[in-house]
PDB file of N, CA and C in Angstrom:
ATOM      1  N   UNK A   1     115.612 120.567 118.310  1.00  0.00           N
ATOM      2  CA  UNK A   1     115.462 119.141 118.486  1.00  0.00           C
ATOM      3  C   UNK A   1     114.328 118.627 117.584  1.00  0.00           C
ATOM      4  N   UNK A   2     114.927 117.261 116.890  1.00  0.00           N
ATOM      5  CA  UNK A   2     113.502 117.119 115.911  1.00  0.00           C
ATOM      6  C   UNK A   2     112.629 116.204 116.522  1.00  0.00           C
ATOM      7  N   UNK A   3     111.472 116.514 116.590  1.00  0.00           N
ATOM      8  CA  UNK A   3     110.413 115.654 117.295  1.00  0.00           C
ATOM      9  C   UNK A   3     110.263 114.319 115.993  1.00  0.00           C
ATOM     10  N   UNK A   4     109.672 113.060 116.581  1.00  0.00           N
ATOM     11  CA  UNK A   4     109.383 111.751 116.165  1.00  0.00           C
ATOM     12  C   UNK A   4     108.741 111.940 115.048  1.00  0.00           C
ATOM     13  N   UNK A   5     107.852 112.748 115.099  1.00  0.00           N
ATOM     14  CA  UNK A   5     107.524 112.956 113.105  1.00  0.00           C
ATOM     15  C   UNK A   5     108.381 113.353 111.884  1.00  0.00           C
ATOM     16  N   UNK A   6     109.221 114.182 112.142  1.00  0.00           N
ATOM     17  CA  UNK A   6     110.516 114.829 111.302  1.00  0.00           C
ATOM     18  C   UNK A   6     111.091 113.332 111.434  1.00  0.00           C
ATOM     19  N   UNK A   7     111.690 112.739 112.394  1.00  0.00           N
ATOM     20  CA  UNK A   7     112.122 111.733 111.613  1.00  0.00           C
ATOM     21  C   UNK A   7     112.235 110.235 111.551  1.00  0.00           C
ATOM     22  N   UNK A   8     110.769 109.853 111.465  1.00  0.00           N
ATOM     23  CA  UNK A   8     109.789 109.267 110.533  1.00  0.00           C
ATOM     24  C   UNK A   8     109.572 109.811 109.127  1.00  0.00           C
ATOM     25  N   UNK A   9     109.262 111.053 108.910  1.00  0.00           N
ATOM     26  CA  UNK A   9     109.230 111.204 107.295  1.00  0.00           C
ATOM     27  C   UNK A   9     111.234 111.461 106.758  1.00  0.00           C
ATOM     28  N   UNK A  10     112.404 111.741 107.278  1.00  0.00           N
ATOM     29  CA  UNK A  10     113.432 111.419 107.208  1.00  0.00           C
ATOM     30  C   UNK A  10     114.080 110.228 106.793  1.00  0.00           C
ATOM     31  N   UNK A  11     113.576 109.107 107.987  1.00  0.00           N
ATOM     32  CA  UNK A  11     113.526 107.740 107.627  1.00  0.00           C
ATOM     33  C   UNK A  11     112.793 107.209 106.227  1.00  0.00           C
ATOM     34  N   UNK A  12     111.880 107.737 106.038  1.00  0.00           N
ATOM     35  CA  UNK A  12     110.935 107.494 105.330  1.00  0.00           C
ATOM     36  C   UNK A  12     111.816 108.029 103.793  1.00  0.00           C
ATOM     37  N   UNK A  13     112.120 109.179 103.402  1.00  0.00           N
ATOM     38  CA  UNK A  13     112.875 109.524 102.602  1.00  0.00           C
ATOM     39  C   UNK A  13     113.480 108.633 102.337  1.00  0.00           C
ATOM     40  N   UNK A  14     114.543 108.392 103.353  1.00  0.00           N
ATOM     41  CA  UNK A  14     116.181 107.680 102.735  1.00  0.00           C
ATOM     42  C   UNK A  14     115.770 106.269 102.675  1.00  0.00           C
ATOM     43  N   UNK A  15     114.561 105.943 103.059  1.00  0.00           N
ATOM     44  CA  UNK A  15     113.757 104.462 102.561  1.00  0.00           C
ATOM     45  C   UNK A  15     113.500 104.489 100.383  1.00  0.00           C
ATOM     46  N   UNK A  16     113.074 105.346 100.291  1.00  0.00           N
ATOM     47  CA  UNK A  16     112.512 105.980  99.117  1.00  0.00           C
ATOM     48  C   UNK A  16     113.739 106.178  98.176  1.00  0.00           C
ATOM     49  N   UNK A  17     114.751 106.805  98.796  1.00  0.00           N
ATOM     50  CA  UNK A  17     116.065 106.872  98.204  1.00  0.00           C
ATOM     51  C   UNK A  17     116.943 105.605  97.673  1.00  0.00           C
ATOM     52  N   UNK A  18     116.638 104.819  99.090  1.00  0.00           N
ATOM     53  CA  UNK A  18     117.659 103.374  98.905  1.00  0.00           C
ATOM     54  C   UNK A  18     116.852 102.753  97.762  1.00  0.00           C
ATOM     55  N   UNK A  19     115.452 102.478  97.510  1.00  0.00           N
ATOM     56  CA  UNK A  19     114.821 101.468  96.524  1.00  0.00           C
ATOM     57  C   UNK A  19     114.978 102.559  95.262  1.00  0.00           C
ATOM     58  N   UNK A  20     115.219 103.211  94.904  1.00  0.00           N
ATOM     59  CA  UNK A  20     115.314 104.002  94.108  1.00  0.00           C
ATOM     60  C   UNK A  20     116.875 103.642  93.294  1.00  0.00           C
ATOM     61  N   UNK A  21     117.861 103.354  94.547  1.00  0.00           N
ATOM     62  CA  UNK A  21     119.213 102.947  93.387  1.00  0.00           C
ATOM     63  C   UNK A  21     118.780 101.741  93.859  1.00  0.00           C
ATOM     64  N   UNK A  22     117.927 101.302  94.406  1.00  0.00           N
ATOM     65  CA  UNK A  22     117.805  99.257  93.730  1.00  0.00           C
ATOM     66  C   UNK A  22     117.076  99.171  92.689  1.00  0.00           C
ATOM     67  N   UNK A  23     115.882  99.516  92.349  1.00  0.00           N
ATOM     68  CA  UNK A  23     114.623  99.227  91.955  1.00  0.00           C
ATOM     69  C   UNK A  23     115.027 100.628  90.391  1.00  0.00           C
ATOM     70  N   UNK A  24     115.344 101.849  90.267  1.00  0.00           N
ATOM     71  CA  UNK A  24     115.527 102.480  89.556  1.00  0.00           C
ATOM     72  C   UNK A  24     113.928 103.422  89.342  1.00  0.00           C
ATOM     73  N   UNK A  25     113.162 103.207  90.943  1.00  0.00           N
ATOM     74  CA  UNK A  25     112.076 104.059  90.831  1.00  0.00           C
ATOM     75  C   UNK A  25     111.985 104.810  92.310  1.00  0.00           C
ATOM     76  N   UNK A  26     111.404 105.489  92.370  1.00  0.00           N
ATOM     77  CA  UNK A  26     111.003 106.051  93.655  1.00  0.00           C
ATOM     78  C   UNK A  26     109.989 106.369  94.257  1.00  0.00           C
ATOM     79  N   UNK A  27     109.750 105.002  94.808  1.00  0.00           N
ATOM     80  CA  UNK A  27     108.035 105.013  94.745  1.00  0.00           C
ATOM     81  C   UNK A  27     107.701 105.243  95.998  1.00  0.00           C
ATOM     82  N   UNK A  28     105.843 105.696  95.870  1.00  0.00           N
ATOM     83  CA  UNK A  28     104.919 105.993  96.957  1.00  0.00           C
ATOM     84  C   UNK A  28     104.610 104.904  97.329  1.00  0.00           C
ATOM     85  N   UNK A  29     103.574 105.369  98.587  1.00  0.00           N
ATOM     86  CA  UNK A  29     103.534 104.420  99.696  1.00  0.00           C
ATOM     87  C   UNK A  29     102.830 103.379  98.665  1.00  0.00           C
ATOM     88  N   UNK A  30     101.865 103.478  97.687  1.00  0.00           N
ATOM     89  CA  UNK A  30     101.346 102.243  96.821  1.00  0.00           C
ATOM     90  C   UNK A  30     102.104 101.708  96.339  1.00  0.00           C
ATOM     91  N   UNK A  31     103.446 101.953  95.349  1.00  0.00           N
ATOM     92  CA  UNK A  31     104.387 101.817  94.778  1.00  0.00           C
ATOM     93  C   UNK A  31     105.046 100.560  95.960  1.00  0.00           C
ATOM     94  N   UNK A  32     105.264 101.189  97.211  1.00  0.00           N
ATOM     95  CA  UNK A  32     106.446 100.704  98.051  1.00  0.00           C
ATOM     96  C   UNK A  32     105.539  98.881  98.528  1.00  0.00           C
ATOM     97  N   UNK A  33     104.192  99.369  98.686  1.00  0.00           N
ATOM     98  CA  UNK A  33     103.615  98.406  99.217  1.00  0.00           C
ATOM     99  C   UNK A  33     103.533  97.301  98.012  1.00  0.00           C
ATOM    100  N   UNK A  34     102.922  97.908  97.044  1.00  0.00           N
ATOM    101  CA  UNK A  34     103.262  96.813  95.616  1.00  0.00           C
ATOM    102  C   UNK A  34     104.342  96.124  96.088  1.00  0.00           C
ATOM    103  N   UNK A  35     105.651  96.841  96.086  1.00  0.00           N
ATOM    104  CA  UNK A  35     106.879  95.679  96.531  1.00  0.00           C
ATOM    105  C   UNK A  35     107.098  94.690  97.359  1.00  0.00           C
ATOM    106  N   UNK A  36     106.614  95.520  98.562  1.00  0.00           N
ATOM    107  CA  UNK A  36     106.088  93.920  99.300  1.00  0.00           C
ATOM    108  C   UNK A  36     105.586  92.995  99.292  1.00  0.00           C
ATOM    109  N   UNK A  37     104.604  93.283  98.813  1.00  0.00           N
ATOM    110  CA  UNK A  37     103.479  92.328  98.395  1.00  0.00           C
ATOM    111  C   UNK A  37     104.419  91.422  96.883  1.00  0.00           C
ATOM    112  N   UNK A  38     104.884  91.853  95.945  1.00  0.00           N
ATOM    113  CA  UNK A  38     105.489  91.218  94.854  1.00  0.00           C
ATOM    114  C   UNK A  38     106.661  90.092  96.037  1.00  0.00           C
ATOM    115  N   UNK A  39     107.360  90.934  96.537  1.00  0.00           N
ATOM    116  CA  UNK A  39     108.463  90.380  97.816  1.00  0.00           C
ATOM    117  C   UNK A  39     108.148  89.302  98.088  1.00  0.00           C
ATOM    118  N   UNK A  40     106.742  89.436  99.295  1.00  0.00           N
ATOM    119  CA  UNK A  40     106.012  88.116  99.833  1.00  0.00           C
ATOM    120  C   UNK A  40     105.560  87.116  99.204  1.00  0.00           C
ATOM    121  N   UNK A  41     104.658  87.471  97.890  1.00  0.00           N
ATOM    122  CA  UNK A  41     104.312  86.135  96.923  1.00  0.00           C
ATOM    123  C   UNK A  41     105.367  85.373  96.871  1.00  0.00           C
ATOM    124  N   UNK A  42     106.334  85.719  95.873  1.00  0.00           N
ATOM    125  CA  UNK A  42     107.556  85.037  95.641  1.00  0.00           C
ATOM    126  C   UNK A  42     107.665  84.880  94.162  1.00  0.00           C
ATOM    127  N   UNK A  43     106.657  85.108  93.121  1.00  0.00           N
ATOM    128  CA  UNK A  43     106.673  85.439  92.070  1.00  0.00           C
ATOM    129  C   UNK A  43     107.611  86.305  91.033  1.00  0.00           C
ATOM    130  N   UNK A  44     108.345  86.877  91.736  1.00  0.00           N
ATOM    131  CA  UNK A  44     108.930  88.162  90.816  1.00  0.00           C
ATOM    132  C   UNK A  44     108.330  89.075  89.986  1.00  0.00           C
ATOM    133  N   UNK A  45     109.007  89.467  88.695  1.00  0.00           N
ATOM    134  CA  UNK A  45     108.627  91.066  88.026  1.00  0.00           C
ATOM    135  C   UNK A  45     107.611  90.138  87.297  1.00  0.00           C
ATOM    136  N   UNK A  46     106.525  90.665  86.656  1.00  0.00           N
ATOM    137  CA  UNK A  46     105.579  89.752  85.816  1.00  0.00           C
ATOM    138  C   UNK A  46     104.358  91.014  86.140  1.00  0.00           C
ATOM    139  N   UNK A  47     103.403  90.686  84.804  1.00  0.00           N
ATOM    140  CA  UNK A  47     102.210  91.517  84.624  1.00  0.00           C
ATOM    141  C   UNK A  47     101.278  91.068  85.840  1.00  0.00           C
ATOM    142  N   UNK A  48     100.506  91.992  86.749  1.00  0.00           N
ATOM    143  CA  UNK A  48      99.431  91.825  87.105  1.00  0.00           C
ATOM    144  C   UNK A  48      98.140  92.466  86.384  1.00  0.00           C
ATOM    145  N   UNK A  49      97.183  91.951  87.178  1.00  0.00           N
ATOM    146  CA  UNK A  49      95.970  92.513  87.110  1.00  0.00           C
ATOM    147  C   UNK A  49      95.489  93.373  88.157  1.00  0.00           C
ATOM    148  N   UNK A  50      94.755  94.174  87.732  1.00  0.00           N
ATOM    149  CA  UNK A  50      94.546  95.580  89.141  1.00  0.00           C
ATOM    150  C   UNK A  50      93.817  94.579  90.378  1.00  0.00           C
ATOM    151  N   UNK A  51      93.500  93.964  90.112  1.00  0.00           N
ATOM    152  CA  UNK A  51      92.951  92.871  91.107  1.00  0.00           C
ATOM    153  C   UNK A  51      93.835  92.075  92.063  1.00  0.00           C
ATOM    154  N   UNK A  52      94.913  91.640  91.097  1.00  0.00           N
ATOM    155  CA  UNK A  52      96.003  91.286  91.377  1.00  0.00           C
ATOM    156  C   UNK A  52      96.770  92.115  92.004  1.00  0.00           C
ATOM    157  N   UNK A  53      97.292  93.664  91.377  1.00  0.00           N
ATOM    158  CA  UNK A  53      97.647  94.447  92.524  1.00  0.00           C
ATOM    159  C   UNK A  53      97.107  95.173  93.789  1.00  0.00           C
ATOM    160  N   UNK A  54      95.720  95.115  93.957  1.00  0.00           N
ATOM    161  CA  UNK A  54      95.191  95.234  95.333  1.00  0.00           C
ATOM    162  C   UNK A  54      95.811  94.176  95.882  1.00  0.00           C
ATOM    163  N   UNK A  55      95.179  92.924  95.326  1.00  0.00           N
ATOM    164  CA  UNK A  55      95.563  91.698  96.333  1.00  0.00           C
ATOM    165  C   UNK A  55      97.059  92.167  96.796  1.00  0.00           C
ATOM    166  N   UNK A  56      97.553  92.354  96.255  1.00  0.00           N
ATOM    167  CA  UNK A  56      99.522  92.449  96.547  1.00  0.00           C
ATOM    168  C   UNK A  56      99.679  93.535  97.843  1.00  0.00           C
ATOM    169  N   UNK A  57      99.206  94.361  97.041  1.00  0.00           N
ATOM    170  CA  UNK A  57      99.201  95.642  98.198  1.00  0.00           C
ATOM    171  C   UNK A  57      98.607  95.230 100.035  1.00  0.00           C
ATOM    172  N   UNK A  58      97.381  94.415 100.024  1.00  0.00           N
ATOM    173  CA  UNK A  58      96.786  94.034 101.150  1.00  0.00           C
ATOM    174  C   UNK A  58      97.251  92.919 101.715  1.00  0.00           C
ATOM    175  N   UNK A  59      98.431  91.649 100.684  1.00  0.00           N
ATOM    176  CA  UNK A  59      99.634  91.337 101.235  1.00  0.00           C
ATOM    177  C   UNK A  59     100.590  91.867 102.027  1.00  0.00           C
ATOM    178  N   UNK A  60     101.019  93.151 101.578  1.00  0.00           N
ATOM    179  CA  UNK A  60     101.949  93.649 102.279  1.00  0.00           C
ATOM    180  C   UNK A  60     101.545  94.519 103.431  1.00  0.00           C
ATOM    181  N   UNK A  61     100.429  95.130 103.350  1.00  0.00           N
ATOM    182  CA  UNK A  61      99.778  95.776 104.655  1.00  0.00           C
ATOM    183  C   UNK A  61      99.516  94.289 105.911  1.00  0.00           C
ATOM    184  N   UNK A  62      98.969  93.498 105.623  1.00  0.00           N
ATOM    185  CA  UNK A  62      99.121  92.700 106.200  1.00  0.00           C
ATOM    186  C   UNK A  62     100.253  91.810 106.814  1.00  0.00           C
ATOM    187  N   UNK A  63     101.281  91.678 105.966  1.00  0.00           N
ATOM    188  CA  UNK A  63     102.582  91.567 106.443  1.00  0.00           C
ATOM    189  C   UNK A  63     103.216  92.629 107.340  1.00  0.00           C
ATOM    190  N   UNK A  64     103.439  93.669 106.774  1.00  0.00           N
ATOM    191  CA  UNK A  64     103.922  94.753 107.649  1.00  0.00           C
ATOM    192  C   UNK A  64     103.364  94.799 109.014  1.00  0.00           C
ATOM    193  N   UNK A  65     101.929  94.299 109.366  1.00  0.00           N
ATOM    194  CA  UNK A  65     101.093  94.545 110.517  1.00  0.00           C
ATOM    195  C   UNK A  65     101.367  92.904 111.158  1.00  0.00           C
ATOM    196  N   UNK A  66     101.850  92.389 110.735  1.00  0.00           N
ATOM    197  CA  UNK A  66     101.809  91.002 111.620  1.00  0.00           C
ATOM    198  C   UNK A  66     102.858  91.266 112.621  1.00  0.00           C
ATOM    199  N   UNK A  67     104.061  91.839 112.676  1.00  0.00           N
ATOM    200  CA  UNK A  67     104.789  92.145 114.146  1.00  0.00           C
ATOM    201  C   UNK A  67     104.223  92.588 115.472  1.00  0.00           C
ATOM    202  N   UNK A  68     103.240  93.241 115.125  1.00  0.00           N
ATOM    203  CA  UNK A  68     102.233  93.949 115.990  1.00  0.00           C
ATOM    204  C   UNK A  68     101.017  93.357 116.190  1.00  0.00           C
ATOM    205  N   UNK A  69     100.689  92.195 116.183  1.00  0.00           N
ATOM    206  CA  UNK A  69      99.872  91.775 116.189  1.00  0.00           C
ATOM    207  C   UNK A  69      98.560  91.774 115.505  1.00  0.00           C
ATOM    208  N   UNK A  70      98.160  92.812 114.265  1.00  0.00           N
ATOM    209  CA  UNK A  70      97.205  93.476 114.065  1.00  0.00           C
ATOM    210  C   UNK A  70      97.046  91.311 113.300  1.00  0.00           C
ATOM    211  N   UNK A  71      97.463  90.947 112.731  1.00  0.00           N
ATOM    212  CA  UNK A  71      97.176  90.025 111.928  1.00  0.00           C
ATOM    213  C   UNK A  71      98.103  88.557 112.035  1.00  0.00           C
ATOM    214  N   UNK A  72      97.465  87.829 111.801  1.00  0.00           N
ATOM    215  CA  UNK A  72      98.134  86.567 111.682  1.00  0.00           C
ATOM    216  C   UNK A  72      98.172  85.667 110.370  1.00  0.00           C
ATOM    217  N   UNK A  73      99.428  85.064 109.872  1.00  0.00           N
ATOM    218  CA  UNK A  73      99.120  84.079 108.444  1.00  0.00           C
ATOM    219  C   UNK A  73      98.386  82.966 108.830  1.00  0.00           C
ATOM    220  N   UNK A  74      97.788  82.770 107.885  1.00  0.00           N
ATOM    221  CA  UNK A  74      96.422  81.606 108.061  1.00  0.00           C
ATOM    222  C   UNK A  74      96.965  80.505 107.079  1.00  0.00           C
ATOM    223  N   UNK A  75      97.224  80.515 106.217  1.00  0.00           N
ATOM    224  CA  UNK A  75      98.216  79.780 105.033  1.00  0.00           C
ATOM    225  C   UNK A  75      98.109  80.379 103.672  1.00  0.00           C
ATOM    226  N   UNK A  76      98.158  79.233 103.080  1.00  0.00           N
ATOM    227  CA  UNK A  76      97.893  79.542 101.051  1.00  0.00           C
ATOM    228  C   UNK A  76      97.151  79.046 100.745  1.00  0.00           C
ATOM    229  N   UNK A  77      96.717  79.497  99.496  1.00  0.00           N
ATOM    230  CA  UNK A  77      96.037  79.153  98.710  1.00  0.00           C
ATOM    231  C   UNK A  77      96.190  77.897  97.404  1.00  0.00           C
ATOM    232  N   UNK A  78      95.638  77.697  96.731  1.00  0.00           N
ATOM    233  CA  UNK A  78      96.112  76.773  96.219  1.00  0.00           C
ATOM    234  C   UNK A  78      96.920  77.397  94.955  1.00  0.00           C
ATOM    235  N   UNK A  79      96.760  78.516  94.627  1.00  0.00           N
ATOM    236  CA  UNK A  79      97.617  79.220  93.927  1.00  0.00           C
ATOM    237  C   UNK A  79      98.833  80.328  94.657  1.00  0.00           C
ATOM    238  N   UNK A  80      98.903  79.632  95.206  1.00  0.00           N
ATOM    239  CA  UNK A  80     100.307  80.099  96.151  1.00  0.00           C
ATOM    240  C   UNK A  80     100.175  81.262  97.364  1.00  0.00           C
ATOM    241  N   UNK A  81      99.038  81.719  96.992  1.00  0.00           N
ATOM    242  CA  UNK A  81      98.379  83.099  97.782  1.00  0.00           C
ATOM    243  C   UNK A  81      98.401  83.043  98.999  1.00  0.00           C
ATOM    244  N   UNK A  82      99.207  83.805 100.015  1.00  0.00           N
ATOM    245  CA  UNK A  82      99.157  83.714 101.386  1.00  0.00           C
ATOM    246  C   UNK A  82      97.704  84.564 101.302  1.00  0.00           C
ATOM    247  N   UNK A  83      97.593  83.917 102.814  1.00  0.00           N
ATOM    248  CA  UNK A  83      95.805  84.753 103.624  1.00  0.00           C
ATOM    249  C   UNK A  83      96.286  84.725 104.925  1.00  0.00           C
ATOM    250  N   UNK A  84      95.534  85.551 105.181  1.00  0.00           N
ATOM    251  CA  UNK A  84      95.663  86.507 106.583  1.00  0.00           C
ATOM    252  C   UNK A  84      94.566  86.579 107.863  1.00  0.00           C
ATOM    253  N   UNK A  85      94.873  86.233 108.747  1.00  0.00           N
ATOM    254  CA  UNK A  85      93.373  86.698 109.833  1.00  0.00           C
ATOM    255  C   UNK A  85      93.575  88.113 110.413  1.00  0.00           C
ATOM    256  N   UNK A  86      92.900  88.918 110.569  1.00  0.00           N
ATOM    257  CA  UNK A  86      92.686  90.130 111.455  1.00  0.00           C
ATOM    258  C   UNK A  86      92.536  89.386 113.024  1.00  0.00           C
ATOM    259  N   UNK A  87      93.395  89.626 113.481  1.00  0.00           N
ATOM    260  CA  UNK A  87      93.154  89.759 115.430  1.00  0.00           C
ATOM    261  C   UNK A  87      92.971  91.086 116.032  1.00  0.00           C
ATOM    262  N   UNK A  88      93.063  91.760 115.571  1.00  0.00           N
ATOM    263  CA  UNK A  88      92.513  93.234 116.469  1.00  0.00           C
ATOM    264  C   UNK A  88      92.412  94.000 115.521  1.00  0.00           C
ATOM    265  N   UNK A  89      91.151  95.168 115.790  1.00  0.00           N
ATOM    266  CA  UNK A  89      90.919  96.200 114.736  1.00  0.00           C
ATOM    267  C   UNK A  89      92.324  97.121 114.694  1.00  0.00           C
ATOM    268  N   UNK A  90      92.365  98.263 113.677  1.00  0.00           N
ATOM    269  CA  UNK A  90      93.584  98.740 113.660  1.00  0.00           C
ATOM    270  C   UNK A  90      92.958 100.402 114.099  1.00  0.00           C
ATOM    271  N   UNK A  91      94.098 100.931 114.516  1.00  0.00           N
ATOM    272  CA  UNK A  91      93.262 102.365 115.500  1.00  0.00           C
ATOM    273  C   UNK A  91      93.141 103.369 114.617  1.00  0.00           C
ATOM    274  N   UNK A  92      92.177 103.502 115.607  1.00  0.00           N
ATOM    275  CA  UNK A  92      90.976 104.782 114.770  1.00  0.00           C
ATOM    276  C   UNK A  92      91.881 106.067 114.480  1.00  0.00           C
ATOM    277  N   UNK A  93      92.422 106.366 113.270  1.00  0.00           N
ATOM    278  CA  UNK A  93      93.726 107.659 112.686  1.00  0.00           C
ATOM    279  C   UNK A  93      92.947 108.469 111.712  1.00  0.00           C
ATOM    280  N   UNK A  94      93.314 109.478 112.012  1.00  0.00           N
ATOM    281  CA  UNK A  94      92.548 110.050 110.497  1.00  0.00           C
ATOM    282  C   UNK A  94      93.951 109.738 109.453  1.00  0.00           C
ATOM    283  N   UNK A  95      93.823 110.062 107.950  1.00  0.00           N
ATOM    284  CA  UNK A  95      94.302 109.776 107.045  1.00  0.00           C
ATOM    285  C   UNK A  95      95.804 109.886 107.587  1.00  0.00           C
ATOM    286  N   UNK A  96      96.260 111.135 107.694  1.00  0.00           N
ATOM    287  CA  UNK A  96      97.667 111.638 108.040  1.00  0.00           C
ATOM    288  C   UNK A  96      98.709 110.762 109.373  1.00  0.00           C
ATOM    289  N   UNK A  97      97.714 110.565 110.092  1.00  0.00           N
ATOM    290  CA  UNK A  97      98.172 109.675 111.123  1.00  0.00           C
ATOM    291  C   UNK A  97      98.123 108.063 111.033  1.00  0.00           C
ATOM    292  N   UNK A  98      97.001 107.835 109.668  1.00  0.00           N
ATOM    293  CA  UNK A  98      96.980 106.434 109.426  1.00  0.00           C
ATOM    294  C   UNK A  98      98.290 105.890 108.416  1.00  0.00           C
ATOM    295  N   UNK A  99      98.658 107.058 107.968  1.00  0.00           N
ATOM    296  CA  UNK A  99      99.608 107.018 106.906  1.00  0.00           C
ATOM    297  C   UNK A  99     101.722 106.938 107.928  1.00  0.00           C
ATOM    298  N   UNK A 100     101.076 107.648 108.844  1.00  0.00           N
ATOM    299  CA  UNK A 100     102.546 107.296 109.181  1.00  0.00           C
ATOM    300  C   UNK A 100     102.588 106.089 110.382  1.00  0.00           C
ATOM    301  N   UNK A 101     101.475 105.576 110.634  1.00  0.00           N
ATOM    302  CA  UNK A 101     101.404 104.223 111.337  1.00  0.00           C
ATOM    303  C   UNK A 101     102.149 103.843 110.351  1.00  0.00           C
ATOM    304  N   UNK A 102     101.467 103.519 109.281  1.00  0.00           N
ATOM    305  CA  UNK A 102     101.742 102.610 108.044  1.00  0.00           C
ATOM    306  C   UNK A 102     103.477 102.952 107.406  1.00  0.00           C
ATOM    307  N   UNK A 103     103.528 103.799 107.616  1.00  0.00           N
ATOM    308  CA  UNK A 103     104.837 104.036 107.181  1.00  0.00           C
ATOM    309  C   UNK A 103     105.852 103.606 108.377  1.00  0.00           C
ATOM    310  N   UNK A 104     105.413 103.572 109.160  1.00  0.00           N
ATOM    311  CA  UNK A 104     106.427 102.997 110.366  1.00  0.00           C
ATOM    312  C   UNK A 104     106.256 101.767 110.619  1.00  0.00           C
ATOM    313  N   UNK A 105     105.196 100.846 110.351  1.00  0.00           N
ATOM    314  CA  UNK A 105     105.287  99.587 109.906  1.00  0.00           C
ATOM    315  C   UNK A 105     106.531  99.283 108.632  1.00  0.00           C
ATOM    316  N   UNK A 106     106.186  99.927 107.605  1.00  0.00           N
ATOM    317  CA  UNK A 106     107.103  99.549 106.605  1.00  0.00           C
ATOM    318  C   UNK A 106     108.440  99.886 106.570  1.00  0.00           C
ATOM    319  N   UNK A 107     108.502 100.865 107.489  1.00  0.00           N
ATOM    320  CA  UNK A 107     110.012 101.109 107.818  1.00  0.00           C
ATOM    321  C   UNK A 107     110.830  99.828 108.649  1.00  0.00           C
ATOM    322  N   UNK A 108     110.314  99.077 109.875  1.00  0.00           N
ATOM    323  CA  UNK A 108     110.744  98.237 110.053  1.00  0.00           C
ATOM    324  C   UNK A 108     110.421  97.163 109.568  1.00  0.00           C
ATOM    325  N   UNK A 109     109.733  96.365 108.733  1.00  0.00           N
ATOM    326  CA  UNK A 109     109.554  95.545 107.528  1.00  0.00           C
ATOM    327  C   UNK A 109     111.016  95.550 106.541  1.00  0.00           C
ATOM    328  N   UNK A 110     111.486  96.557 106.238  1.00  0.00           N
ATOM    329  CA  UNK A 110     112.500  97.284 105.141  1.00  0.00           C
ATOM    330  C   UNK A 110     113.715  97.006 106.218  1.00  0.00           C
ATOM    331  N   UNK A 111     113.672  97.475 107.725  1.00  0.00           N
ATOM    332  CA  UNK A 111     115.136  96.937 108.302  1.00  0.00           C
ATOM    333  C   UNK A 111     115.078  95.509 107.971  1.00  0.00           C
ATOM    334  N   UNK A 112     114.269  94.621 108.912  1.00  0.00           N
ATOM    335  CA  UNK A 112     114.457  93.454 109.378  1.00  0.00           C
ATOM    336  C   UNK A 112     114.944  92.708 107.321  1.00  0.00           C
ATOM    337  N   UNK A 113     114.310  93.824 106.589  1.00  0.00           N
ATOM    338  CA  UNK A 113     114.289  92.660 105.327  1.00  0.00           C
ATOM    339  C   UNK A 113     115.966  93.025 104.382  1.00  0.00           C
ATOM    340  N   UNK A 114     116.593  94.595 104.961  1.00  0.00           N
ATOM    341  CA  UNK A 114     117.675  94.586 104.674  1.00  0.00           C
ATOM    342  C   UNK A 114     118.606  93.862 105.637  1.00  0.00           C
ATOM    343  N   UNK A 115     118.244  93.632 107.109  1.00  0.00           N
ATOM    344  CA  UNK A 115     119.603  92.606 107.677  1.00  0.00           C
ATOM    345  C   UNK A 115     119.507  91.511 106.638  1.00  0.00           C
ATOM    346  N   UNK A 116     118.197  90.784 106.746  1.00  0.00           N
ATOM    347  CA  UNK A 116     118.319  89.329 106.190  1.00  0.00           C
ATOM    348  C   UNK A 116     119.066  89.298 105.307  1.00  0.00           C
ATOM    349  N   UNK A 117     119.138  90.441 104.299  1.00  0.00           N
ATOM    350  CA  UNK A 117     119.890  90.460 102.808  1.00  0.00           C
ATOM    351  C   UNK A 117     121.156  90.327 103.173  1.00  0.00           C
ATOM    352  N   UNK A 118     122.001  90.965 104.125  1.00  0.00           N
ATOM    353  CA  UNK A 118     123.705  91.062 104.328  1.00  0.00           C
ATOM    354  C   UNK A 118     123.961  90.399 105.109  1.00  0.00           C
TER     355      UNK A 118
END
C-alpha cells in the first residue's frame, strides 16, 4: 500500500510530465513556480529580470497559499503587480517537508487551473 508521500511525489511527476508536452520543458519546483507567477501577472513569455523573477516566484507561492488561508490579495500595483498580505505564519518544516507542503499546494493550484481550461 503506498503511503501519502509516494503519491504526492507520483502526482507530482505526472504534474512535471503534463507541462513538459505543454511548455516543452520539465521543470523544477523554481521552474514550475516561475509559471505561476508568469500565469498570475498576465504578461506572457517576455524577458525578466532576476528581480523580476523572484518577484514572480513569491507571486505564485503566494497564490498557491491563498486557498489555505496562509495569505490574502491586497490589490495592484500601479504596474499591474498583484500584492499579498500574510494572515498566518506558515509551519515550522524542515526543508523536505517544506517542499512537499509546497508541492501540494501547487498540485491543487494545477487542478483547479486545468478544470478552468476544459
Amino acid at each position: 500500500m503506498q503511503d501519502a508521500k509516494d503519491d504526492l511525489q507520483i502526482r507530482w511527476l505526472k504534474l512535471r510530465i503534463k507541462l513538459k508536452e505543454t511548455y516543452g520543458i520539465k521543470p523544477d519546483m523554481d521552474g514550475i513556480l516561475f509559471l505561476i507567477g508568469v500565469q498570475e501577472l498576465g504578461t506572457g513569455k517576455q524577458e525578466y529580470t532576476k528581480e523580476q523573477k523572484q518577484d514572480l516566484m513569491h507571486i505564485a507561492v503566494c497564490t498557491v497559499l491563498l486557498p489555505s488561508g496562509y495569505y490574502v490579495m491586497e490589490g495592484f500595483d500601479e504596474e499591474g503587480w498583484p500584492h499579498f498580505k500574510q494572515l498566518k505564519a506558515l509551519p515550522e518544516f524542515n526543508l523536505f517537508e517544506q517542499e512537499n507542503f509546497l508541492k501540494d499546494h501547487v498540485l491543487l493550484y494545477f487542478d483547479q487551473f486545468f478544470k478552468s481550461a476544459n
